[in-house]
PDB file of N, CA and C in Angstrom:
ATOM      1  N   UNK A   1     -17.119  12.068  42.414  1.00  0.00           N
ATOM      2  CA  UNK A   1     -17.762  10.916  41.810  1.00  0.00           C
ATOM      3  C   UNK A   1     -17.639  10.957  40.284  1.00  0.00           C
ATOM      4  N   UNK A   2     -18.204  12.115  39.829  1.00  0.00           N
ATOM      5  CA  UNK A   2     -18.329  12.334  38.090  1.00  0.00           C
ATOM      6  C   UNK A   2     -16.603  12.143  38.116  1.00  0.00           C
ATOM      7  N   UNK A   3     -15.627  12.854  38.702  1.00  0.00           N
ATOM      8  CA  UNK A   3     -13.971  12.496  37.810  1.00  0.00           C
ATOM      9  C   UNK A   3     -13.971  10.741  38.097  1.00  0.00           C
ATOM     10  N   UNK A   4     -14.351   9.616  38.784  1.00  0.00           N
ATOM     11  CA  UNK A   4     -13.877   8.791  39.237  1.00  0.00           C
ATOM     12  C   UNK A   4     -15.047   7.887  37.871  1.00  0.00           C
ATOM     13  N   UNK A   5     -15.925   8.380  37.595  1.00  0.00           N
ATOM     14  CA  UNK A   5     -17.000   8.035  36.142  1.00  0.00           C
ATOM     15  C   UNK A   5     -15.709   7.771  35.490  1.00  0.00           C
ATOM     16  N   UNK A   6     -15.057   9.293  34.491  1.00  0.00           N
ATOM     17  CA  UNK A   6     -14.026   9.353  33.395  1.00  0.00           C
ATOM     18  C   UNK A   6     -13.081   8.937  33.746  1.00  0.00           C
ATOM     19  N   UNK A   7     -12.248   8.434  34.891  1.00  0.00           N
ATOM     20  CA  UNK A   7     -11.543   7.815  34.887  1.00  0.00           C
ATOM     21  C   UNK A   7     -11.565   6.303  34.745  1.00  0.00           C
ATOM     22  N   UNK A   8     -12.852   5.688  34.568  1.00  0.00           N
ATOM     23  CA  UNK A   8     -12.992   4.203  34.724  1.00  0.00           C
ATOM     24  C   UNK A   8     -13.147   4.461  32.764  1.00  0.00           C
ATOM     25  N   UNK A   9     -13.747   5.253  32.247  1.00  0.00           N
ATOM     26  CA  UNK A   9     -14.318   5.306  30.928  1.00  0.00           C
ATOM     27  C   UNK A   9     -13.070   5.576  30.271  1.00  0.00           C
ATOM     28  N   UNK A  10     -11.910   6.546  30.710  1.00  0.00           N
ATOM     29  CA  UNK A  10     -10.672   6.309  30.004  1.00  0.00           C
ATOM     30  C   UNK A  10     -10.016   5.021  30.157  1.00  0.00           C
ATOM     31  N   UNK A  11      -9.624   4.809  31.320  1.00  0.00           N
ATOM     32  CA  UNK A  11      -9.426   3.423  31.074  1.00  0.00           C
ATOM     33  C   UNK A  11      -9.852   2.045  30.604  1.00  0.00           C
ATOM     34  N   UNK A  12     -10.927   2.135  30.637  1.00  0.00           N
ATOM     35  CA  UNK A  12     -12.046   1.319  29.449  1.00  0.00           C
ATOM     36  C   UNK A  12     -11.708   1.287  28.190  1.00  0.00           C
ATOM     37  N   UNK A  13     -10.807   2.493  27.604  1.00  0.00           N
ATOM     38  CA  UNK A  13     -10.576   2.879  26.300  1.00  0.00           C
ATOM     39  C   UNK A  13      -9.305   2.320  26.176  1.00  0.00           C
ATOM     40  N   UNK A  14      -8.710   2.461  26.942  1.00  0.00           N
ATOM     41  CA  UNK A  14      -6.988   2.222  26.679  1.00  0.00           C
ATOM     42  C   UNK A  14      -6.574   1.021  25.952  1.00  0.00           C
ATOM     43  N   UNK A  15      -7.459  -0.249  26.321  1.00  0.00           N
ATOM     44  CA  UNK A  15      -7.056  -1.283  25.123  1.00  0.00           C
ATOM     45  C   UNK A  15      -7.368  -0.945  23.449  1.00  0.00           C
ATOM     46  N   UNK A  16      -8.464  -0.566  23.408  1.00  0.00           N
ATOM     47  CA  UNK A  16      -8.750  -0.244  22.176  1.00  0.00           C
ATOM     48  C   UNK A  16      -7.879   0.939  21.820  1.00  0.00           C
ATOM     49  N   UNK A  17      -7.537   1.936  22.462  1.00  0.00           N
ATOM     50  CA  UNK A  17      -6.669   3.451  21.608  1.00  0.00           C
ATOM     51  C   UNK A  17      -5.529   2.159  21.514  1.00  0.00           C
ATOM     52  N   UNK A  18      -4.794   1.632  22.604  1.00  0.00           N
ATOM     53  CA  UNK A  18      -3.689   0.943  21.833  1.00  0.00           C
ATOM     54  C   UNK A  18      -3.809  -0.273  20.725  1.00  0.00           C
ATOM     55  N   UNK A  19      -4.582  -0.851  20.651  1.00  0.00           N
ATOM     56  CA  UNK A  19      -5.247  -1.601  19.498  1.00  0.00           C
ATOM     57  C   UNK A  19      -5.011  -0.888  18.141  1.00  0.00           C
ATOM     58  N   UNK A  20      -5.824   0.645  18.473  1.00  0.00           N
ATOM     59  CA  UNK A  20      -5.917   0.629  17.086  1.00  0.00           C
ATOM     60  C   UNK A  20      -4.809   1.907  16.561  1.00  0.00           C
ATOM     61  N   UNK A  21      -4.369   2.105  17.936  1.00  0.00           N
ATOM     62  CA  UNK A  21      -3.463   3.423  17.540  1.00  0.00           C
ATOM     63  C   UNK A  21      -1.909   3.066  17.275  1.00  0.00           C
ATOM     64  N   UNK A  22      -1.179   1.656  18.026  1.00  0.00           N
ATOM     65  CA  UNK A  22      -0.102   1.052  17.497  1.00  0.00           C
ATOM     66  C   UNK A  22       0.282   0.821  16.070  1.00  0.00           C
ATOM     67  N   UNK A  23      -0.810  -0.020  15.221  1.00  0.00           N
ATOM     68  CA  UNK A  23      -0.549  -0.302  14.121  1.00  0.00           C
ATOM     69  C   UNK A  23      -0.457   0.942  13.117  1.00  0.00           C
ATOM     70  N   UNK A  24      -1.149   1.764  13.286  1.00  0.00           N
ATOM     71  CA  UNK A  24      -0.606   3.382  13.072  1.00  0.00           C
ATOM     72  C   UNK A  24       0.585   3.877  12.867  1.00  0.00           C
ATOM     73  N   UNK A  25       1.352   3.854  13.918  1.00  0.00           N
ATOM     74  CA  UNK A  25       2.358   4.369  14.857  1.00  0.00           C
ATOM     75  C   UNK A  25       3.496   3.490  13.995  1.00  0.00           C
ATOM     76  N   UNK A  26       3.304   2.444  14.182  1.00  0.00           N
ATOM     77  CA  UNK A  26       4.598   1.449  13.402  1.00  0.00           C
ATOM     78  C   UNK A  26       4.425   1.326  11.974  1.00  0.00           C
ATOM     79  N   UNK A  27       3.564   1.942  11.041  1.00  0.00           N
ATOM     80  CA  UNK A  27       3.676   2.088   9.862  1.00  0.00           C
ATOM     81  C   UNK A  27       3.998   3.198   9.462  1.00  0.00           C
ATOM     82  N   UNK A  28       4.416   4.329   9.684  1.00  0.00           N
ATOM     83  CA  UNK A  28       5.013   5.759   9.374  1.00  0.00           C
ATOM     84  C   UNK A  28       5.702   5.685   8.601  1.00  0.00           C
ATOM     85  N   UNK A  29       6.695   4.963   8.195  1.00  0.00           N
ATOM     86  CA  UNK A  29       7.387   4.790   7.099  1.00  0.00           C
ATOM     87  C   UNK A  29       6.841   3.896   5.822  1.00  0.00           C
ATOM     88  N   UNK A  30       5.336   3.457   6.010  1.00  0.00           N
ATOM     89  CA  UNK A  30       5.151   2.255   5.011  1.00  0.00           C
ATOM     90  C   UNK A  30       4.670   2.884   3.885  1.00  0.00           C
ATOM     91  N   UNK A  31       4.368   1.309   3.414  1.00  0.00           N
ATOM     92  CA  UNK A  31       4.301   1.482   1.636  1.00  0.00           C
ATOM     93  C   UNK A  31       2.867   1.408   1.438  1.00  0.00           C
ATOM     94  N   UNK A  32       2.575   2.014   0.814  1.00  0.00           N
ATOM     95  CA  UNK A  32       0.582   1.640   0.432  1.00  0.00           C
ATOM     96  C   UNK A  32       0.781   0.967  -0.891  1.00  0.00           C
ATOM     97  N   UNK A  33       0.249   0.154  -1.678  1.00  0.00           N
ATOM     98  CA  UNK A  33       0.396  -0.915  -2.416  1.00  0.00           C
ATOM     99  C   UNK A  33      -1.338  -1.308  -2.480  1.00  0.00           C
ATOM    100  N   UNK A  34      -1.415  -1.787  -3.846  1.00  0.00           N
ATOM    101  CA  UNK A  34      -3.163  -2.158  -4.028  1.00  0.00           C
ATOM    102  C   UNK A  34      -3.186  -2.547  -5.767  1.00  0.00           C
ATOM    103  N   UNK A  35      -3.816  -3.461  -5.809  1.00  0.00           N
ATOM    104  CA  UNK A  35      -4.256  -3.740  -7.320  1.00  0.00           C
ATOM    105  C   UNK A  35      -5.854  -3.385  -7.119  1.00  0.00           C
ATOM    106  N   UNK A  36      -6.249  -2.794  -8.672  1.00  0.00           N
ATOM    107  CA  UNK A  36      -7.799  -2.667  -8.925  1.00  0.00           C
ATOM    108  C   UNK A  36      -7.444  -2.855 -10.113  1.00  0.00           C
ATOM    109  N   UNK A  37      -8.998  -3.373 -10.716  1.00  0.00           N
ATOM    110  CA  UNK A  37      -9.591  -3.508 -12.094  1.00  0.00           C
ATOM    111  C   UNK A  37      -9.272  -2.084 -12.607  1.00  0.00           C
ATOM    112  N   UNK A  38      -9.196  -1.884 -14.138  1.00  0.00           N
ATOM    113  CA  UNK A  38      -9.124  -0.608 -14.743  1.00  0.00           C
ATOM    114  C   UNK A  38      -9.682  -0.970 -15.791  1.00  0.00           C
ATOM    115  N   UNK A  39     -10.400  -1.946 -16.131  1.00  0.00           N
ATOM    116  CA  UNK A  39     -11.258  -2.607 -17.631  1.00  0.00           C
ATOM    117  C   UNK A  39     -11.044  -3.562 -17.715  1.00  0.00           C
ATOM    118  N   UNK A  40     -11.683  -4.226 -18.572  1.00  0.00           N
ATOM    119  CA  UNK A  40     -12.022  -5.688 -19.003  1.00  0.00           C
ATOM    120  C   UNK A  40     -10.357  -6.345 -18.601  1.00  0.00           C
ATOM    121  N   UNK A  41     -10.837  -7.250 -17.956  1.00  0.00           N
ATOM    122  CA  UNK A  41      -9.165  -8.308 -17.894  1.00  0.00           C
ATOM    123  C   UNK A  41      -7.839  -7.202 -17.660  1.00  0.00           C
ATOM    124  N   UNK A  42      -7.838  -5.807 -17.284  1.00  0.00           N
ATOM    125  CA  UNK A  42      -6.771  -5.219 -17.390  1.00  0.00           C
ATOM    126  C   UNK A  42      -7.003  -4.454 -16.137  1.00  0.00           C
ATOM    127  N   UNK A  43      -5.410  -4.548 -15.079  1.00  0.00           N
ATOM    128  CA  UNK A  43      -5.350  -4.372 -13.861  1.00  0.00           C
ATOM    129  C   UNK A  43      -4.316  -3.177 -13.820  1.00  0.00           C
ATOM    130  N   UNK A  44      -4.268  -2.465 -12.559  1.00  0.00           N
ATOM    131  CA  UNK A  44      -3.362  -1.463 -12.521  1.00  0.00           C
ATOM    132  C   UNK A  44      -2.603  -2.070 -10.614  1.00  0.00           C
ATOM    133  N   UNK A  45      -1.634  -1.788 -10.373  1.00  0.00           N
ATOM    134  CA  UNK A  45      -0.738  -1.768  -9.474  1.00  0.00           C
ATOM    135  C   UNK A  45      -0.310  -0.939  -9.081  1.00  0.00           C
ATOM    136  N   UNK A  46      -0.333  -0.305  -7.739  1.00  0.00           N
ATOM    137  CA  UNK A  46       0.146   1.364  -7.721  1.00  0.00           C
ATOM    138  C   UNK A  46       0.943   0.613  -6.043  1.00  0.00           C
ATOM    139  N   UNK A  47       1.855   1.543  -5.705  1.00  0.00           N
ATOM    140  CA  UNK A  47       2.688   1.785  -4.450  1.00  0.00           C
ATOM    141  C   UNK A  47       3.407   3.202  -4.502  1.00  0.00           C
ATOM    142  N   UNK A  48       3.235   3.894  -3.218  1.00  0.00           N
ATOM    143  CA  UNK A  48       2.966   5.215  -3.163  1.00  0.00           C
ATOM    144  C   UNK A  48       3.360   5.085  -1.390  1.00  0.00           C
ATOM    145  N   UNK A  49       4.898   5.342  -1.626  1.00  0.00           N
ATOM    146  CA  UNK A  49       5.630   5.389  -0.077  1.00  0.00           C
ATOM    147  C   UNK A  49       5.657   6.477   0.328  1.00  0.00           C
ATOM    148  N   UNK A  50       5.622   6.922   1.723  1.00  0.00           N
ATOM    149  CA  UNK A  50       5.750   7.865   2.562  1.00  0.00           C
ATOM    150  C   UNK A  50       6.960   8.316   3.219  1.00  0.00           C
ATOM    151  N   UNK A  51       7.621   7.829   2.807  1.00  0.00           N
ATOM    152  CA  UNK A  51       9.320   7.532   2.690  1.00  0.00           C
ATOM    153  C   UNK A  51       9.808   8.739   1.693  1.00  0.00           C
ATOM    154  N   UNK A  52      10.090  10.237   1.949  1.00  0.00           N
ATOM    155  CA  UNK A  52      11.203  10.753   0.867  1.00  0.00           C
ATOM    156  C   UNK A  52      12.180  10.656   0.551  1.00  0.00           C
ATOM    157  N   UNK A  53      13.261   9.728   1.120  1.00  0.00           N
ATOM    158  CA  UNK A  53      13.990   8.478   0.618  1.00  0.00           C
ATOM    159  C   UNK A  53      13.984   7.892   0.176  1.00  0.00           C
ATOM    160  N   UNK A  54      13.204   7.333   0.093  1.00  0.00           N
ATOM    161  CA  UNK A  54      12.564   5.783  -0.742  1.00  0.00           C
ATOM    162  C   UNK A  54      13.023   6.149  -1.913  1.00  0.00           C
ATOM    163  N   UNK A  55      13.645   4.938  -2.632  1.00  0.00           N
ATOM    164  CA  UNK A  55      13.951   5.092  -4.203  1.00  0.00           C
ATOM    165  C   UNK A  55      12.622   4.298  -4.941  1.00  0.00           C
ATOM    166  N   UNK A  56      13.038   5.223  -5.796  1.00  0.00           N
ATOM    167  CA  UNK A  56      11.774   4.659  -7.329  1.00  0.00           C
ATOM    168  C   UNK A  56      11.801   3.395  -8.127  1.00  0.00           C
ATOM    169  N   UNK A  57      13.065   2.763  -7.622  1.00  0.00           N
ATOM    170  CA  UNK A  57      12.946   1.636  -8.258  1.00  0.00           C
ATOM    171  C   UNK A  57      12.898   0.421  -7.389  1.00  0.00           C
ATOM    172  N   UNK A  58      12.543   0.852  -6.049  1.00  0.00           N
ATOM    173  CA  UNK A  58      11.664  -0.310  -4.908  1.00  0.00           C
ATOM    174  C   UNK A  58      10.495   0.092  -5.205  1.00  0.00           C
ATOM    175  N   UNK A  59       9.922   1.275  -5.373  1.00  0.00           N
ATOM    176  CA  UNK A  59       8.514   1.212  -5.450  1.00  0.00           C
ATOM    177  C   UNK A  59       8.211   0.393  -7.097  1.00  0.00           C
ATOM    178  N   UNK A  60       8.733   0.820  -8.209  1.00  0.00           N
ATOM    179  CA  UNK A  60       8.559  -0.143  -9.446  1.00  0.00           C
ATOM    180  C   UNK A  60       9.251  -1.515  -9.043  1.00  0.00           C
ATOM    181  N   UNK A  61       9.613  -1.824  -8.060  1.00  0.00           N
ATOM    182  CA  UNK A  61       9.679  -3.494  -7.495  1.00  0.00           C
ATOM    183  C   UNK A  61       8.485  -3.808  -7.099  1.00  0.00           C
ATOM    184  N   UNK A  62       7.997  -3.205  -5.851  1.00  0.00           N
ATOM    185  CA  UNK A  62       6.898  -3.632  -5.450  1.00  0.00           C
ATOM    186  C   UNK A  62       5.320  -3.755  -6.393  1.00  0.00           C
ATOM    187  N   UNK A  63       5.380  -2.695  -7.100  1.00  0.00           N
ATOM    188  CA  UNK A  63       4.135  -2.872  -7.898  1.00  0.00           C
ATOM    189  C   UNK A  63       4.396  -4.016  -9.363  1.00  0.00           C
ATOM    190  N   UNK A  64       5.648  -4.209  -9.615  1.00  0.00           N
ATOM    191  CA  UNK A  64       6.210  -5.314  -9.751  1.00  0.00           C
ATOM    192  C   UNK A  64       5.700  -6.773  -9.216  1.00  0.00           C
ATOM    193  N   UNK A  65       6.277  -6.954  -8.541  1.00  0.00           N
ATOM    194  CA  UNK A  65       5.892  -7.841  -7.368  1.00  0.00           C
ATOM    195  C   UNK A  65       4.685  -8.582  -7.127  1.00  0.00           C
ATOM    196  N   UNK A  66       3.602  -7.226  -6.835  1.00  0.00           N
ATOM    197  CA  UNK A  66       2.455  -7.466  -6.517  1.00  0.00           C
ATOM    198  C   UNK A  66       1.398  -7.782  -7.649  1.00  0.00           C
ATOM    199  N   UNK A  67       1.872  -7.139  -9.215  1.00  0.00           N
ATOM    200  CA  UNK A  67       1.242  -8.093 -10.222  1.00  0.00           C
ATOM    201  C   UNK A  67       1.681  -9.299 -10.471  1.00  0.00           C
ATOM    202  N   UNK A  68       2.717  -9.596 -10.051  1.00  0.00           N
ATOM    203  CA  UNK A  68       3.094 -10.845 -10.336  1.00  0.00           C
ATOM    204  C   UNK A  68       2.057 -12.127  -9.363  1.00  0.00           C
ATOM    205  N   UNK A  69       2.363 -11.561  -7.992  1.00  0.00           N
ATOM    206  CA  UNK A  69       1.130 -12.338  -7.133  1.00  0.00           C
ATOM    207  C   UNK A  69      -0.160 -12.379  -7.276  1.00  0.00           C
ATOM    208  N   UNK A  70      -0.517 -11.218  -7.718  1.00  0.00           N
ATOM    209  CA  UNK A  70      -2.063 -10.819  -8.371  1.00  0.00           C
ATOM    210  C   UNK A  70      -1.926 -12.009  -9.493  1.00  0.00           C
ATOM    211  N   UNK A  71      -1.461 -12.496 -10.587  1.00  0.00           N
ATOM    212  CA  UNK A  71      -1.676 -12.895 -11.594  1.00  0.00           C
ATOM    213  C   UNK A  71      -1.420 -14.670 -11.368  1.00  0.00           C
ATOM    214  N   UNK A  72      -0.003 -14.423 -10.472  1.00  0.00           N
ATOM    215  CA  UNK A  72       0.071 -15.894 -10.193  1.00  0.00           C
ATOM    216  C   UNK A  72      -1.299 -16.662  -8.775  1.00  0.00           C
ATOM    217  N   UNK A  73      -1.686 -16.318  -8.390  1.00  0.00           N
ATOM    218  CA  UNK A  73      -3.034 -16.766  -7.517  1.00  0.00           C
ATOM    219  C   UNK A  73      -4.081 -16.940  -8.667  1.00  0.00           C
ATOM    220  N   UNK A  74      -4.098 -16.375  -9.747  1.00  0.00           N
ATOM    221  CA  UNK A  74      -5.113 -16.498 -10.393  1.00  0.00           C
ATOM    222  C   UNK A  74      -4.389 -17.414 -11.834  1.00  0.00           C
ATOM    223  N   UNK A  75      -3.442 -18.289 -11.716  1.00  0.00           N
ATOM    224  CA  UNK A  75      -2.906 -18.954 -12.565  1.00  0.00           C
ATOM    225  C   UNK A  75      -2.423 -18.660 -13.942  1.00  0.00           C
ATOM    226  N   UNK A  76      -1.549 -17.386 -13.643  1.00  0.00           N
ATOM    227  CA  UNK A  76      -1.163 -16.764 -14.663  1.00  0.00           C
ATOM    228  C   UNK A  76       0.307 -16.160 -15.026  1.00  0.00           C
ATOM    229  N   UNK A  77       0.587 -15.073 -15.920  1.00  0.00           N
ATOM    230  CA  UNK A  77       1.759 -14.697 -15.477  1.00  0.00           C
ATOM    231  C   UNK A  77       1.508 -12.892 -16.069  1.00  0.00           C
ATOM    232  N   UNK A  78       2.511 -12.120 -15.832  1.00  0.00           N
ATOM    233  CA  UNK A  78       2.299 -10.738 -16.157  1.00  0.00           C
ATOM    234  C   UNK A  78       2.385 -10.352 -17.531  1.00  0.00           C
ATOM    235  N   UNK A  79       1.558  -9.236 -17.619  1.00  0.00           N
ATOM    236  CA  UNK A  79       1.900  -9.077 -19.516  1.00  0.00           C
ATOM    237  C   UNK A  79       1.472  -7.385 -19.056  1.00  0.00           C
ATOM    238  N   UNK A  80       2.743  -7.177 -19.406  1.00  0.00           N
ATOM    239  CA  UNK A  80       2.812  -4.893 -18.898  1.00  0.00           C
ATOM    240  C   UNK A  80       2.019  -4.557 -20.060  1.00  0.00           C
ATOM    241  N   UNK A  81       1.362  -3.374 -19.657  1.00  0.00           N
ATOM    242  CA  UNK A  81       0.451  -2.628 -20.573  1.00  0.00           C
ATOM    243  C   UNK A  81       1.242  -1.336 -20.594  1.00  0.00           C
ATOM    244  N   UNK A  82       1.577  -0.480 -19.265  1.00  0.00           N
ATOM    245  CA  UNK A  82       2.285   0.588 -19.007  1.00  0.00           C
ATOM    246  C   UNK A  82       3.277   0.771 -17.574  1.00  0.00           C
ATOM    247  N   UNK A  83       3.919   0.897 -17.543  1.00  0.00           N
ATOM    248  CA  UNK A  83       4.693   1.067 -16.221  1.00  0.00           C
ATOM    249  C   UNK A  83       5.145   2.764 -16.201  1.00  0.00           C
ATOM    250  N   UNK A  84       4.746   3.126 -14.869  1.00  0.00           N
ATOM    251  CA  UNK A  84       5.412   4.555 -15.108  1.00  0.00           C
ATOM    252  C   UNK A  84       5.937   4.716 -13.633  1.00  0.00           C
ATOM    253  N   UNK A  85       7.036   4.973 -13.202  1.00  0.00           N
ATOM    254  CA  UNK A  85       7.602   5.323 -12.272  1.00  0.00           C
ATOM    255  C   UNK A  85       8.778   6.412 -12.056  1.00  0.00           C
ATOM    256  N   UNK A  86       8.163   7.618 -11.892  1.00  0.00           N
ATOM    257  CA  UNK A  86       9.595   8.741 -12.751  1.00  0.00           C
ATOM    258  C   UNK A  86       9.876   9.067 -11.204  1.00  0.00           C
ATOM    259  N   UNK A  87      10.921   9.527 -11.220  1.00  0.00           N
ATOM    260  CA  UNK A  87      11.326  10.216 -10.095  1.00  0.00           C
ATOM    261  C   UNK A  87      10.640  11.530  -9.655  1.00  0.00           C
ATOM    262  N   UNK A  88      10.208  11.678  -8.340  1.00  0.00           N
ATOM    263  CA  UNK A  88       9.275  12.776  -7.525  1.00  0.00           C
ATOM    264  C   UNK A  88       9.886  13.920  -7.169  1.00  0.00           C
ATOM    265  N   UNK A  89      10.177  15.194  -7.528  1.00  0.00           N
ATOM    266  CA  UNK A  89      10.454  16.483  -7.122  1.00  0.00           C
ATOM    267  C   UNK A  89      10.703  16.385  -5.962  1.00  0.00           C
ATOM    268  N   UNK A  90      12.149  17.109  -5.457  1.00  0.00           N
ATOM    269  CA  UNK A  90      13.043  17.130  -4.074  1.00  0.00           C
ATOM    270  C   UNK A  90      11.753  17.218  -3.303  1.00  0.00           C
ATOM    271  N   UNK A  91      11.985  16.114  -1.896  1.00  0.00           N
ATOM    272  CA  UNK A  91      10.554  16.678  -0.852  1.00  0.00           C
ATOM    273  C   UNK A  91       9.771  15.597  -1.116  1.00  0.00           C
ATOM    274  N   UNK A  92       9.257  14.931  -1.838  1.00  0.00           N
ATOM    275  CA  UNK A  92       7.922  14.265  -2.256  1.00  0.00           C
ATOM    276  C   UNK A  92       8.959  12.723  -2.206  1.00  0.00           C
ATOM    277  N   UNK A  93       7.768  11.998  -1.601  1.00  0.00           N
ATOM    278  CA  UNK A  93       7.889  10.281  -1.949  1.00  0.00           C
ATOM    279  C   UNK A  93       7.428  10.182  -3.102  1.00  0.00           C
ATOM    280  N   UNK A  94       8.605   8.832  -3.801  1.00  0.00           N
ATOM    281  CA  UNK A  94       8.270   8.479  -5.005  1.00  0.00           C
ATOM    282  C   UNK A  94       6.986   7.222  -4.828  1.00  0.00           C
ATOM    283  N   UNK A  95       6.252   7.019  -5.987  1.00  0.00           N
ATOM    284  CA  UNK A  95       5.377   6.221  -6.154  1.00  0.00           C
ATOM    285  C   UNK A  95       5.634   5.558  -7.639  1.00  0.00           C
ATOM    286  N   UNK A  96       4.967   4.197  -8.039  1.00  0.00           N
ATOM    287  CA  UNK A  96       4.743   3.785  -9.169  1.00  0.00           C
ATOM    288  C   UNK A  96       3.490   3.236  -9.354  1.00  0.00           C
ATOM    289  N   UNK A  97       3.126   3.120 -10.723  1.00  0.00           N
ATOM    290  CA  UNK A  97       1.825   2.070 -11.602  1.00  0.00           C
ATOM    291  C   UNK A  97       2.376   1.480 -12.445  1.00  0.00           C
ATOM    292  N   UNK A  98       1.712   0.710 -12.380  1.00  0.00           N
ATOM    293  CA  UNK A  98       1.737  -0.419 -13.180  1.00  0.00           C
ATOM    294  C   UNK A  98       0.454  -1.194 -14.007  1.00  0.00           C
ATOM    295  N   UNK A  99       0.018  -0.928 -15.300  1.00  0.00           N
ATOM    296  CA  UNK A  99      -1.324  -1.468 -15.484  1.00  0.00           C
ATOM    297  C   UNK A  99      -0.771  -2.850 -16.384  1.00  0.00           C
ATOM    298  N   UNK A 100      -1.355  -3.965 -16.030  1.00  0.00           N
ATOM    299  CA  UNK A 100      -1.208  -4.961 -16.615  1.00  0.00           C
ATOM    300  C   UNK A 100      -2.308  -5.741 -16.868  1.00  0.00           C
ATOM    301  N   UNK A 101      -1.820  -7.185 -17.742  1.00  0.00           N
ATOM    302  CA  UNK A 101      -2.944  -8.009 -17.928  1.00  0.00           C
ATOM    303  C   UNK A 101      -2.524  -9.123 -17.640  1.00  0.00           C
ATOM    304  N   UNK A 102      -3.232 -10.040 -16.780  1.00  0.00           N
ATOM    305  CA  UNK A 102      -3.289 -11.384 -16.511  1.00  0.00           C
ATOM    306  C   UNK A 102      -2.845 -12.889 -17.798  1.00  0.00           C
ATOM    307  N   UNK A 103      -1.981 -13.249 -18.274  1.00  0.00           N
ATOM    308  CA  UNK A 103      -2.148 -14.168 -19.297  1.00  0.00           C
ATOM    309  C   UNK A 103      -1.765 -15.174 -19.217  1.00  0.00           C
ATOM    310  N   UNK A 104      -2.407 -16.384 -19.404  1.00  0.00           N
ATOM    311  CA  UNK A 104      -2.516 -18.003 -19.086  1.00  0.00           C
ATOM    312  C   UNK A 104      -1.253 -18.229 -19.510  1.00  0.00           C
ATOM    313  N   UNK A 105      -1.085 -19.402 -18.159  1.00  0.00           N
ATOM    314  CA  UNK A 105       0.402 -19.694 -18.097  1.00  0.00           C
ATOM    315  C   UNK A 105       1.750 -19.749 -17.978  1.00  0.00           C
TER     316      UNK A 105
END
């Protein structure tokens, strides 16, 4: 009786482990990407792939990119403060930042 319990309770689970364990599974190679505030009117952009392939100058695309959308939703255009994207020691995924500021028009 009790194995025929855990077997209804695992299977109870199985939509949800695949729910939430797929989208997991098919991002192994992805990019993490995010804008935050870093002070008054001035934003930073970071992307930080899991990819040790990945070249450094898709990741300074993407954080690229993503200030540009950050700035254009908010009716603007990019103005770089610092960009740093150096290449990552054999072994390591490359990443970039980007801190910028939002400026009309």
């Amino acid at each position: 009786m009790r194995a025929r319990l855990d077997e209804n309770r695992a299977m109870r689970s199985l939509p949800l482990l695949i729910l939430v364990g797929l989208p997991l599974v098919a991002t192994g190679c992805a990019v993490l990407s995010d804008v935050a505030p870093v002070g008054p009117d001035a934003f930073m952009a970071t992307s930080h792939s899991n990819d040790v392939n990945a070249r450094v100058d898709e990741q300074q695309a993407k954080v690229t990119q993503s200030a540009a959308d950050f700035c254009a939703h908010r009716g603007g255009r990019v103005e770089v403060i610092r960009l740093q994207a150096d290449a990552p020691p054999p072994g390591r995924p490359p990443s970039a930042e980007l801190d910028f500021r939002c400026k009309a028009g």
